[in-house]
N, C-alpha and C. Protein backbone atom coordinates (compact mmCIF):
# COMPACT_ATOMS: atom_id res chain seq x y z
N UNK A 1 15.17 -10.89 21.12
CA UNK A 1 13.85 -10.52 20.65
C UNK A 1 13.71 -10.94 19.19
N UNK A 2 12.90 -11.62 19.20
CA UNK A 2 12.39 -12.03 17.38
C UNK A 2 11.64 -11.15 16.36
N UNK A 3 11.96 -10.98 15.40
CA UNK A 3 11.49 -10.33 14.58
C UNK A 3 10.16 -9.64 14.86
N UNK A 4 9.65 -10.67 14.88
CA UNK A 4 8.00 -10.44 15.02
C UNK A 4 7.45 -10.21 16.44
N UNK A 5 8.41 -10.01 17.27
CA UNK A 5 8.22 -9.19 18.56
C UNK A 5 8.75 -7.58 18.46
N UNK A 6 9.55 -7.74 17.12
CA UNK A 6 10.15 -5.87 16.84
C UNK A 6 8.97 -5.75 16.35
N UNK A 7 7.86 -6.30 15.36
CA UNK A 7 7.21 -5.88 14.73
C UNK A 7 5.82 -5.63 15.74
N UNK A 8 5.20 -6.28 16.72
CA UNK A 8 4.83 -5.76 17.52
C UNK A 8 5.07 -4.79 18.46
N UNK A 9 6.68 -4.58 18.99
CA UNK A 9 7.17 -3.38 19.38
C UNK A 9 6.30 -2.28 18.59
N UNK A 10 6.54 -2.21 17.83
CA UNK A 10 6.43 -1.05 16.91
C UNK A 10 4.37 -0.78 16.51
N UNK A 11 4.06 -2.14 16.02
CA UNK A 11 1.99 -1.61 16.40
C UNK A 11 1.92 -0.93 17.68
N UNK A 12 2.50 -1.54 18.88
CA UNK A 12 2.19 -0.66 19.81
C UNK A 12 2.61 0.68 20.22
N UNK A 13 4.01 0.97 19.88
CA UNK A 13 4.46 2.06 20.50
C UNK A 13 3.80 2.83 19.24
N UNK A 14 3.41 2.86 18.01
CA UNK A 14 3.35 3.60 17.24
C UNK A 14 1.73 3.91 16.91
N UNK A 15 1.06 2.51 17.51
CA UNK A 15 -0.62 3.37 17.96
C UNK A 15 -1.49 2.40 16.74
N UNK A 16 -0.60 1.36 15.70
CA UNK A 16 -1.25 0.64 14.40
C UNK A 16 -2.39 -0.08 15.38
N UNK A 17 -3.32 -0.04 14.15
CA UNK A 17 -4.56 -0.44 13.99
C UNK A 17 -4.74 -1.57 12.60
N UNK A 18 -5.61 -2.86 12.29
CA UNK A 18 -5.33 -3.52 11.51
C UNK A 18 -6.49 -2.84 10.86
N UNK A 19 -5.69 -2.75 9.82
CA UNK A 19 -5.93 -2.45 8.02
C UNK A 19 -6.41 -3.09 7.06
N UNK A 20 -8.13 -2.80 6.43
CA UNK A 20 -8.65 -4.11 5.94
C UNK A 20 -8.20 -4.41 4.56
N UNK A 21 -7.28 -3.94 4.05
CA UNK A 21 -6.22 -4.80 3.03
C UNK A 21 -5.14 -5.73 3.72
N UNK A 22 -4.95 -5.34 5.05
CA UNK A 22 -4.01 -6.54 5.56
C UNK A 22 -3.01 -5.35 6.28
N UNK A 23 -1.90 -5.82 6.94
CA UNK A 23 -0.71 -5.08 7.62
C UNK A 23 -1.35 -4.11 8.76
N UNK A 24 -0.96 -3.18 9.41
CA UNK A 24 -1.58 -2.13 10.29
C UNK A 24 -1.08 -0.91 9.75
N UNK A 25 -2.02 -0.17 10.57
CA UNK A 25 -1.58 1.84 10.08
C UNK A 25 -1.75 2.20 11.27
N UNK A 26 -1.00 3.76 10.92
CA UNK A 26 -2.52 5.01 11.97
C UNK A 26 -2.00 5.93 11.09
N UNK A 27 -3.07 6.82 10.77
CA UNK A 27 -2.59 8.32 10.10
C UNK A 27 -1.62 9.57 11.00
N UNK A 28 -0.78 9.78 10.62
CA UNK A 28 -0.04 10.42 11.05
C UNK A 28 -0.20 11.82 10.69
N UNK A 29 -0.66 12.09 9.55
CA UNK A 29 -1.24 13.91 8.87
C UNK A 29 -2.28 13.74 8.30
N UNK A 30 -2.89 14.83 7.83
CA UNK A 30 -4.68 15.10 7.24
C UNK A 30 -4.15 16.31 7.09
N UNK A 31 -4.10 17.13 5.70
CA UNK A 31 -3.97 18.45 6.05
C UNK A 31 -5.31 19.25 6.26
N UNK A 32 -5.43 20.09 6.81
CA UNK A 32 -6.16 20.90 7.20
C UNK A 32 -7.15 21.85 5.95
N UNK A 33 -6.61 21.66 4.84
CA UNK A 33 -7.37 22.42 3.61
C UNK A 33 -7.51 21.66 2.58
N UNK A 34 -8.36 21.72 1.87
CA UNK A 34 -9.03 20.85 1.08
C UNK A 34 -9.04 21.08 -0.76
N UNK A 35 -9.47 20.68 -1.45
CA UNK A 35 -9.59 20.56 -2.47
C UNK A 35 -11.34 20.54 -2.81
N UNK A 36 -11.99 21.50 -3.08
CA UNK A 36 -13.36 21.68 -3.66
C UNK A 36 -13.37 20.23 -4.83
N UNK A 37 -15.01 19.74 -4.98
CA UNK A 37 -15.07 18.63 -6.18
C UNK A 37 -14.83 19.01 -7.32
N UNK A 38 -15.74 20.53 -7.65
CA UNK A 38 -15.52 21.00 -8.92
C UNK A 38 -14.04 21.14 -9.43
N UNK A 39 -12.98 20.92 -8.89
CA UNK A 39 -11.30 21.27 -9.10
C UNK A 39 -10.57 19.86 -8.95
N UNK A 40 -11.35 18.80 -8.88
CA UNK A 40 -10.81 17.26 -9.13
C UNK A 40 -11.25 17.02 -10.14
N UNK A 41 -10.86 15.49 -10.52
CA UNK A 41 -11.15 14.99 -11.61
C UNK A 41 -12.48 14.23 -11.23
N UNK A 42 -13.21 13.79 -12.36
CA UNK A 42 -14.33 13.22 -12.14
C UNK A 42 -14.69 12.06 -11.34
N UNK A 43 -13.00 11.51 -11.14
CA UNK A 43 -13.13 9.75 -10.51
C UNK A 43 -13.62 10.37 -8.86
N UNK A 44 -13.51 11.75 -8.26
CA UNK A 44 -13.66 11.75 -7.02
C UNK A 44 -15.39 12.31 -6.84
N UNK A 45 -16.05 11.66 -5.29
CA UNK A 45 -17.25 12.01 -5.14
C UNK A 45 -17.19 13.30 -4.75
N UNK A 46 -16.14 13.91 -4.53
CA UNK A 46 -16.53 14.91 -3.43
C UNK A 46 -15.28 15.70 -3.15
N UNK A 47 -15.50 16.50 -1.66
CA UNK A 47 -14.06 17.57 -2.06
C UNK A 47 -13.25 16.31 -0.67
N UNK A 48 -11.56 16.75 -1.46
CA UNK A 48 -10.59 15.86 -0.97
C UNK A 48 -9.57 16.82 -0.25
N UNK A 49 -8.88 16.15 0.72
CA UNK A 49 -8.10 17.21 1.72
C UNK A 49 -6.38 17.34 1.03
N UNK A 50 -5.78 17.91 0.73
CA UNK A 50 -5.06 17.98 0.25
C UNK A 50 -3.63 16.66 0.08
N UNK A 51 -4.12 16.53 0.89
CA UNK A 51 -2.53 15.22 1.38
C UNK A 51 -3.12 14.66 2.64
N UNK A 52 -2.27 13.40 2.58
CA UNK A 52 -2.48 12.08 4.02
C UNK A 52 -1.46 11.83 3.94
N UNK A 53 -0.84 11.30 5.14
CA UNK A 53 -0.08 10.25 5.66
C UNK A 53 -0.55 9.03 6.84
N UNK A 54 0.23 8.12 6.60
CA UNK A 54 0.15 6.68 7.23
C UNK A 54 1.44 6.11 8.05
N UNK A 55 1.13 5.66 9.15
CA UNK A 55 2.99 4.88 9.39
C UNK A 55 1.91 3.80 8.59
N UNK A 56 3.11 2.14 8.41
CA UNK A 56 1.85 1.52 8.01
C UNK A 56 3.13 -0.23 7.85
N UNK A 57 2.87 -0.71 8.77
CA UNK A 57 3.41 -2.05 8.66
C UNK A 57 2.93 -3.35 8.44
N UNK A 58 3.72 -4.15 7.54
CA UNK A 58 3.19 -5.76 7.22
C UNK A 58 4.26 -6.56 7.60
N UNK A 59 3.67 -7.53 8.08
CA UNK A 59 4.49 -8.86 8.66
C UNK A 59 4.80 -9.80 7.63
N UNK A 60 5.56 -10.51 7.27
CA UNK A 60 5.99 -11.98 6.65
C UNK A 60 4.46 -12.60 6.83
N UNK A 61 3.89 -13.18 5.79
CA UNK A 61 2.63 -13.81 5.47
C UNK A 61 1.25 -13.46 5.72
N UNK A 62 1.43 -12.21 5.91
CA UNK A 62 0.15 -11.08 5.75
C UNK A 62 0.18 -10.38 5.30
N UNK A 63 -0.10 -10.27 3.96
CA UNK A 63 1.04 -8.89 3.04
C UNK A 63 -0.73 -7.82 2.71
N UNK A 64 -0.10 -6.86 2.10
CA UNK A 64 -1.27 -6.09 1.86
C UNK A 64 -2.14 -6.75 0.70
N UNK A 65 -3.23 -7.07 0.70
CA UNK A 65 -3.57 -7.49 -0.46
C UNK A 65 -3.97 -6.77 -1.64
N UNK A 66 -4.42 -7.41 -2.72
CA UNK A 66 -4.69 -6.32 -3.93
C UNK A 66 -5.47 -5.46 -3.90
N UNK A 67 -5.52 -3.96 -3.85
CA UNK A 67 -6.72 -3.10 -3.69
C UNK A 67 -5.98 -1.95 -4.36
N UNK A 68 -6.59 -0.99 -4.77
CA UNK A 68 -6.73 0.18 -5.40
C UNK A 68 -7.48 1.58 -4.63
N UNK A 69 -6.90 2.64 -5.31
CA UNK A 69 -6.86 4.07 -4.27
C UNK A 69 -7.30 4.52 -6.32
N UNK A 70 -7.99 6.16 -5.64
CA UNK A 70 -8.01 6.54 -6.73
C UNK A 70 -6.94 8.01 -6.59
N UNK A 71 -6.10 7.92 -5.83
CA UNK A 71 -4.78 9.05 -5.88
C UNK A 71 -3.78 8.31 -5.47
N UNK A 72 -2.92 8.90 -6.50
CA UNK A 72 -1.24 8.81 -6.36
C UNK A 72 -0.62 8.12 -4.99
N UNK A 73 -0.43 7.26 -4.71
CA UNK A 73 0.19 7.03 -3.10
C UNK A 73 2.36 6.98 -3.02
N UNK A 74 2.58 7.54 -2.59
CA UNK A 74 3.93 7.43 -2.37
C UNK A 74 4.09 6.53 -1.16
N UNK A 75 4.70 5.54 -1.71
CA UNK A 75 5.59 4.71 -0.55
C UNK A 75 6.72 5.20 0.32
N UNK A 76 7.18 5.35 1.14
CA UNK A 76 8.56 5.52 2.01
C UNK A 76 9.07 4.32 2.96
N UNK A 77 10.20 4.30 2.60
CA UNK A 77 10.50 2.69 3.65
C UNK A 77 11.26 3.12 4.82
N UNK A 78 10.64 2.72 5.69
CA UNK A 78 11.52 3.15 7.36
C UNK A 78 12.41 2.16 7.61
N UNK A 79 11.91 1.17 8.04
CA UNK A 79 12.71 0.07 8.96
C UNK A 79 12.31 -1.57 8.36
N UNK A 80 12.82 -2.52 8.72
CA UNK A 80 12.63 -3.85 8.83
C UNK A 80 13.18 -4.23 7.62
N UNK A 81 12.65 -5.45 7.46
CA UNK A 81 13.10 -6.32 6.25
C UNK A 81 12.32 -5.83 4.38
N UNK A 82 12.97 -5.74 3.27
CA UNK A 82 12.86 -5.41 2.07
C UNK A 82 11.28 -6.12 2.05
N UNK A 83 10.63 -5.39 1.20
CA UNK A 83 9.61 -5.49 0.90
C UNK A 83 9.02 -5.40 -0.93
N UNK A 84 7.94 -6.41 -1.11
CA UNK A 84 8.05 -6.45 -2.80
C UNK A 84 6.74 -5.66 -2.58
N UNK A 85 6.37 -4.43 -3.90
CA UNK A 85 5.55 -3.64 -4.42
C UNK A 85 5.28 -4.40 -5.93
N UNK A 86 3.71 -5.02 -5.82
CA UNK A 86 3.03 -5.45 -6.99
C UNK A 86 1.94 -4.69 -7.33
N UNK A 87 2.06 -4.14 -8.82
CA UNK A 87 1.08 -3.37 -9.14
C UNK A 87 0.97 -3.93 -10.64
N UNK A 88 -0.38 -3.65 -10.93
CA UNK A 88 -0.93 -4.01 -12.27
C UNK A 88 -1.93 -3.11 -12.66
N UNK A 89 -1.65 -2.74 -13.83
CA UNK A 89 -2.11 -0.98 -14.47
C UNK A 89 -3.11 -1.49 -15.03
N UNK A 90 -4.43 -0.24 -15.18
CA UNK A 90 -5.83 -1.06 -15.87
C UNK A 90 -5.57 -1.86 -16.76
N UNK A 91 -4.38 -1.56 -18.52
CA UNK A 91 -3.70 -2.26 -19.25
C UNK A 91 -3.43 -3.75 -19.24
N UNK A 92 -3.53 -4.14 -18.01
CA UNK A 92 -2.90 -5.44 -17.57
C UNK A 92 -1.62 -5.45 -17.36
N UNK A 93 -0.52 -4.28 -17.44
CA UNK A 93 0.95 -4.51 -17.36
C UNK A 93 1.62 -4.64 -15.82
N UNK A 94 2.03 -5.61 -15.71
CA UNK A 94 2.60 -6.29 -14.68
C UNK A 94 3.98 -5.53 -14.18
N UNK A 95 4.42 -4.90 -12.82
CA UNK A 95 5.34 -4.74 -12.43
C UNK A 95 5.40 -5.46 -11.07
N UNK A 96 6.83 -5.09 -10.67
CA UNK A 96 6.82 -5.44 -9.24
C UNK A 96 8.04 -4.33 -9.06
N UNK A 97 8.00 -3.95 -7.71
CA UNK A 97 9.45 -2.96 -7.46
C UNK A 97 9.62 -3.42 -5.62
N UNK A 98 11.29 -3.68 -5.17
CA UNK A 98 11.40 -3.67 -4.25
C UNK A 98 12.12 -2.68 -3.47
N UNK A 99 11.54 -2.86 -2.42
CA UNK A 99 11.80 -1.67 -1.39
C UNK A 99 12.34 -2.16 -0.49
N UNK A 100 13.66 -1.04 -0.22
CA UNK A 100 14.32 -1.75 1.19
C UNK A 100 15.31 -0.19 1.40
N UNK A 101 16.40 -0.34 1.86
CA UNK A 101 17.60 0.17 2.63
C UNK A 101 18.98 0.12 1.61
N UNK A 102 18.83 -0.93 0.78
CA UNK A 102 20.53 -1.41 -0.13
C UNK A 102 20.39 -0.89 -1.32
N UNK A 103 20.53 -0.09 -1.78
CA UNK A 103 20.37 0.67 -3.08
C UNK A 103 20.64 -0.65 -3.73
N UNK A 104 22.15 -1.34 -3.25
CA UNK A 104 22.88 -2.32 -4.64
C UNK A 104 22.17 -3.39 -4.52
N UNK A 105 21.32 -3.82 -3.98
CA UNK A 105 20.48 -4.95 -3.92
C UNK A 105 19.16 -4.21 -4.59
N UNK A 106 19.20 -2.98 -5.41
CA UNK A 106 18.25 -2.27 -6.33
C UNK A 106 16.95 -2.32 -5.71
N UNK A 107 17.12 -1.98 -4.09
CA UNK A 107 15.97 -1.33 -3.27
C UNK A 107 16.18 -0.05 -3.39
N UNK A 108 14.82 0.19 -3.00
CA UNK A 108 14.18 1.78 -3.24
C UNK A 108 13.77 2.25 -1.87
N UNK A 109 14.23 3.78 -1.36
CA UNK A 109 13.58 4.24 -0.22
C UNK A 109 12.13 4.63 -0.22
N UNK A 110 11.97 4.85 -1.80
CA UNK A 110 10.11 5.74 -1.77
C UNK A 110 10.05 4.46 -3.42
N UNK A 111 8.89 4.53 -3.49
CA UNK A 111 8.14 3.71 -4.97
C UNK A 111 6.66 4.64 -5.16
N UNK A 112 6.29 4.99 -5.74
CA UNK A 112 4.82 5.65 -6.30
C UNK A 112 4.19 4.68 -7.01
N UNK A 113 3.03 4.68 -6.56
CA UNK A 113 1.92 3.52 -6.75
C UNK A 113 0.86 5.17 -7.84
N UNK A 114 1.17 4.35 -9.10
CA UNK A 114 -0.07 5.34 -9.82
C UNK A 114 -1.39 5.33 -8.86
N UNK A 115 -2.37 6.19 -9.58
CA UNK A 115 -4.08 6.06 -8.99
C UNK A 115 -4.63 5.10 -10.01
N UNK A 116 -5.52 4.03 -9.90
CA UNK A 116 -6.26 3.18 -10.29
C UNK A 116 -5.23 2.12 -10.15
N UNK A 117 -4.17 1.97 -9.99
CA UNK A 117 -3.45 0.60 -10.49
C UNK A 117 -3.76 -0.07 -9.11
N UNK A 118 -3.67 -1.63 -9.81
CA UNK A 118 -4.04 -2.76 -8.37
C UNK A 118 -2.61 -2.79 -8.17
N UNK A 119 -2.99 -2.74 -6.44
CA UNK A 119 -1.03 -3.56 -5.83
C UNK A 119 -1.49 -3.96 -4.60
N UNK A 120 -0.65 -4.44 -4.77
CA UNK A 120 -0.17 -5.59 -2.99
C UNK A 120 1.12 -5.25 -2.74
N UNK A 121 1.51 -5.72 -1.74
CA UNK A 121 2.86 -5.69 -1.51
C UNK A 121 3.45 -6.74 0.14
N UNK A 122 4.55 -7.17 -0.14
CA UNK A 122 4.56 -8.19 1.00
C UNK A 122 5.84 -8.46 1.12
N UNK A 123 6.41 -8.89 2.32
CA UNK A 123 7.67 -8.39 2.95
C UNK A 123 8.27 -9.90 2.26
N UNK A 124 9.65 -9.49 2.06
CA UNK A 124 10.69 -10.26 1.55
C UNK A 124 11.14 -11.58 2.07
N UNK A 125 11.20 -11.54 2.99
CA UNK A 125 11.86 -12.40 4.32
C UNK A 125 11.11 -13.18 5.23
N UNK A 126 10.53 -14.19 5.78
CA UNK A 126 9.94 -14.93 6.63
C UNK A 126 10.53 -14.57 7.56
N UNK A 127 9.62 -14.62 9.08
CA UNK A 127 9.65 -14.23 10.36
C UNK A 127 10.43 -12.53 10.42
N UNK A 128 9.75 -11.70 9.40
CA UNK A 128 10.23 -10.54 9.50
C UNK A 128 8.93 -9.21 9.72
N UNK A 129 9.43 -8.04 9.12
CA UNK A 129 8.39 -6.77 8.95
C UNK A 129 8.78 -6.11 8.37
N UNK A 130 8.09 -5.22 7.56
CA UNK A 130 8.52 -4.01 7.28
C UNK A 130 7.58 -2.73 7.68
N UNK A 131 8.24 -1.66 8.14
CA UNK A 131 7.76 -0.27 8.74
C UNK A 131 7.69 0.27 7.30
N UNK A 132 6.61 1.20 6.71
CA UNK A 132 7.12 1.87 5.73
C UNK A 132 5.72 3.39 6.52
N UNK A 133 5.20 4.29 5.01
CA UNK A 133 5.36 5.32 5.53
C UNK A 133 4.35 5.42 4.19
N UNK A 134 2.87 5.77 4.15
CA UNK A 134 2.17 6.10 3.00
C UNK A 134 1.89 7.48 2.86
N UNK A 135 2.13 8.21 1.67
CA UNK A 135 1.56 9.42 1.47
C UNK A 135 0.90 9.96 0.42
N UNK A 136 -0.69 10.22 0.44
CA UNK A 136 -1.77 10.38 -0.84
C UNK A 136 -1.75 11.46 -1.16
N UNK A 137 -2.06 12.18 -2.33
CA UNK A 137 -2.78 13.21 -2.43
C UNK A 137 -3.10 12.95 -3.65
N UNK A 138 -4.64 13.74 -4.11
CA UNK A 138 -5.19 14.63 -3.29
C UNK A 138 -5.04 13.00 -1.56
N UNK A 139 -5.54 13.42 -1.07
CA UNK A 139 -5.71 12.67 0.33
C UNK A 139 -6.67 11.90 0.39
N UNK A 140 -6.18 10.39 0.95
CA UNK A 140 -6.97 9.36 1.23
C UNK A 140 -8.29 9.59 2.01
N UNK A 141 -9.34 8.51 1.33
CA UNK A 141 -10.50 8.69 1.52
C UNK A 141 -11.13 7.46 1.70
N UNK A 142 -11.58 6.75 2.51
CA UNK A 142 -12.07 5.40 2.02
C UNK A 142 -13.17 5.31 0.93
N UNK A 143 -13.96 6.31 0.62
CA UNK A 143 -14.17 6.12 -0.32
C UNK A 143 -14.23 5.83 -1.64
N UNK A 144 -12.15 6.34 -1.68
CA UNK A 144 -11.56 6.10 -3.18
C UNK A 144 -10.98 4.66 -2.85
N UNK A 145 -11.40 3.47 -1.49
CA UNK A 145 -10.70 2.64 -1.46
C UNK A 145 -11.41 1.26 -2.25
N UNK A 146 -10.78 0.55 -3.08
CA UNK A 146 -11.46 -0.85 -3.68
C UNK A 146 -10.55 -1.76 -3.64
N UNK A 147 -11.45 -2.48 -2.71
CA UNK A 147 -10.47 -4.26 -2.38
C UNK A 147 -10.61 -5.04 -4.01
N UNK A 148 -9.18 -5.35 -4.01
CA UNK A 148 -9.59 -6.53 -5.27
C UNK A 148 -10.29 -7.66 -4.63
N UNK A 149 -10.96 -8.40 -5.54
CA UNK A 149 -11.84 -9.19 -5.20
C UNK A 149 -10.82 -10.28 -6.29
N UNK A 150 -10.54 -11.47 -5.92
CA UNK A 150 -9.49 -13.11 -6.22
C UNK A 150 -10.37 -13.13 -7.78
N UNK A 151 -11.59 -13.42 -7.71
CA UNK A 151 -12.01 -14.28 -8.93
C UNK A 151 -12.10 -12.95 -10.10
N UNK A 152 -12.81 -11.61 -9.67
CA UNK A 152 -13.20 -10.95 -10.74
C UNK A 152 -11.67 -10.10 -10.80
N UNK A 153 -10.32 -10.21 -10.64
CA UNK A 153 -9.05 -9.86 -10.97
C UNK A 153 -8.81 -10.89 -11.99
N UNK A 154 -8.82 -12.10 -11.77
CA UNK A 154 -8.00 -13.01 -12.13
C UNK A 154 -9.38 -13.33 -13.52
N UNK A 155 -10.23 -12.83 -13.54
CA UNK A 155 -10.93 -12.66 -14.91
C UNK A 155 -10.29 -11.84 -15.52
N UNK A 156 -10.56 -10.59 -14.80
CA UNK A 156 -9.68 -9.39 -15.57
C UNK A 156 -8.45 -9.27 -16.48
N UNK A 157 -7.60 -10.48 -15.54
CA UNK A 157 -6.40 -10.46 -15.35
C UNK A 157 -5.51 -11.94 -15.42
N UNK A 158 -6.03 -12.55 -16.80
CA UNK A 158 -5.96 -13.88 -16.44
C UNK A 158 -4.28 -14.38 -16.72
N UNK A 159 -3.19 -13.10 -17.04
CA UNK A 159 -2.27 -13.40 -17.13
C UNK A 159 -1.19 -13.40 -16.17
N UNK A 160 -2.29 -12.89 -14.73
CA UNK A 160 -1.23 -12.84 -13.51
C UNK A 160 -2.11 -13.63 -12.56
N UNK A 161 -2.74 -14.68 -13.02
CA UNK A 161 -3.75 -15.55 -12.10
C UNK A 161 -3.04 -15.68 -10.70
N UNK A 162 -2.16 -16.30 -11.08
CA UNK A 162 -1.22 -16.78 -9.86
C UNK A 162 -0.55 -15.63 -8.65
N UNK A 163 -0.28 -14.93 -9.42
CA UNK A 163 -0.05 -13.67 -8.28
C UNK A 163 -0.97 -13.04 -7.36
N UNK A 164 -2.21 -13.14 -8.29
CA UNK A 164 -3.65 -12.80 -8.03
C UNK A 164 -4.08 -13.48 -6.75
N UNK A 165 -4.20 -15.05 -6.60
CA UNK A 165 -4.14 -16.27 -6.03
C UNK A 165 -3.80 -15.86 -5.27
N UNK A 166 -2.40 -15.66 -4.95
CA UNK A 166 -1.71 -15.44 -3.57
C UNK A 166 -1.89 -14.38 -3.06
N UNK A 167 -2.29 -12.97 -3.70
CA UNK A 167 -2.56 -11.50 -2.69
C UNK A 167 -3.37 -11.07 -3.25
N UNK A 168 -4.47 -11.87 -3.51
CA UNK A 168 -6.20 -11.11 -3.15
C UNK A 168 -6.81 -11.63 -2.26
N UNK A 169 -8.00 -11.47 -1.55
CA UNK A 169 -9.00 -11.37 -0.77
C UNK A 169 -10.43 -12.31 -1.91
């Protein structure tokens, strides 16, 4: 079985749906109680549910592209091949962090993606996947969701053009 037949194994048995930043999901939690507006910060429209979760997988040359959340997201890595986390803070400061299974190959099981920062992220390895595991709070909303857009980043952002290039929309 080839990689990318585990990685379909897994959209199906696990219920993914494609994800319009790229890779697939399905929510796995919503908690049940919420957060009133007046008790958020101003970036939110409205009242937010306390926490989300995601399973949430990307294939080798469909990586998530650049978009932004306006809460905290924790990464968790399940299965497949190491995966790179690109984020760029309103500042313009450039990171990247990888995620995998090998500590000594200075992978990470979880990475935290601040709120407002742009990231992408995209699997290490050709003809591979990675399974990982998203968790927001306050809790994902599509409303706090914003696709980067290629040209008005790479204005923004004219010192990571090239990264830009390759994982925006």
């Amino acid at each position: 079985m080839s990689p990318n037949q585990n990685a379909n194994y897994w959209i199906a048995k696990l219920g993914l749906k494609p994800h319009p930043e790229g890779g697939y999901f399905k929510e796995t939690y919503r908690s049940k109680e919420g957060i009133s507006r007046q008790c958020l910060p101003e970036r939110y429209s409205g009242e937010r549910v306390f926490c989300t979760g995601i399973y949430f997988l990307i294939k080798s040359g469909e990586p998530s592209c650049f978009h932004r959340i306006k809460s905290d997201e924790i990464w968790h890595f399940y299965h497949g091949s190491p995966l790179v986390i690109h984020q760029i803070a309103s500042n313009g400061e450039y990171s990247s962090i990888k995620m995998g299974s090998n500590p000594v190959e200075r992978e990470n099981f979880q990475v935290v993606v601040p709120f407002n920062h742009w990231f992408s992220a995209e699997v290490s390895h050709m003809g591979c996947f990675s399974l990982i595991g998203c968790t927001v709070s306050p809790g994902f909303d599509f409303m706090d969701f914003e696709m980067g857009d290629k040209k008005r980043l790479s204005h923004q952002f004219p010192r990571h053009e090239e990264i830009i290039a390759r994982l925006a929309k």
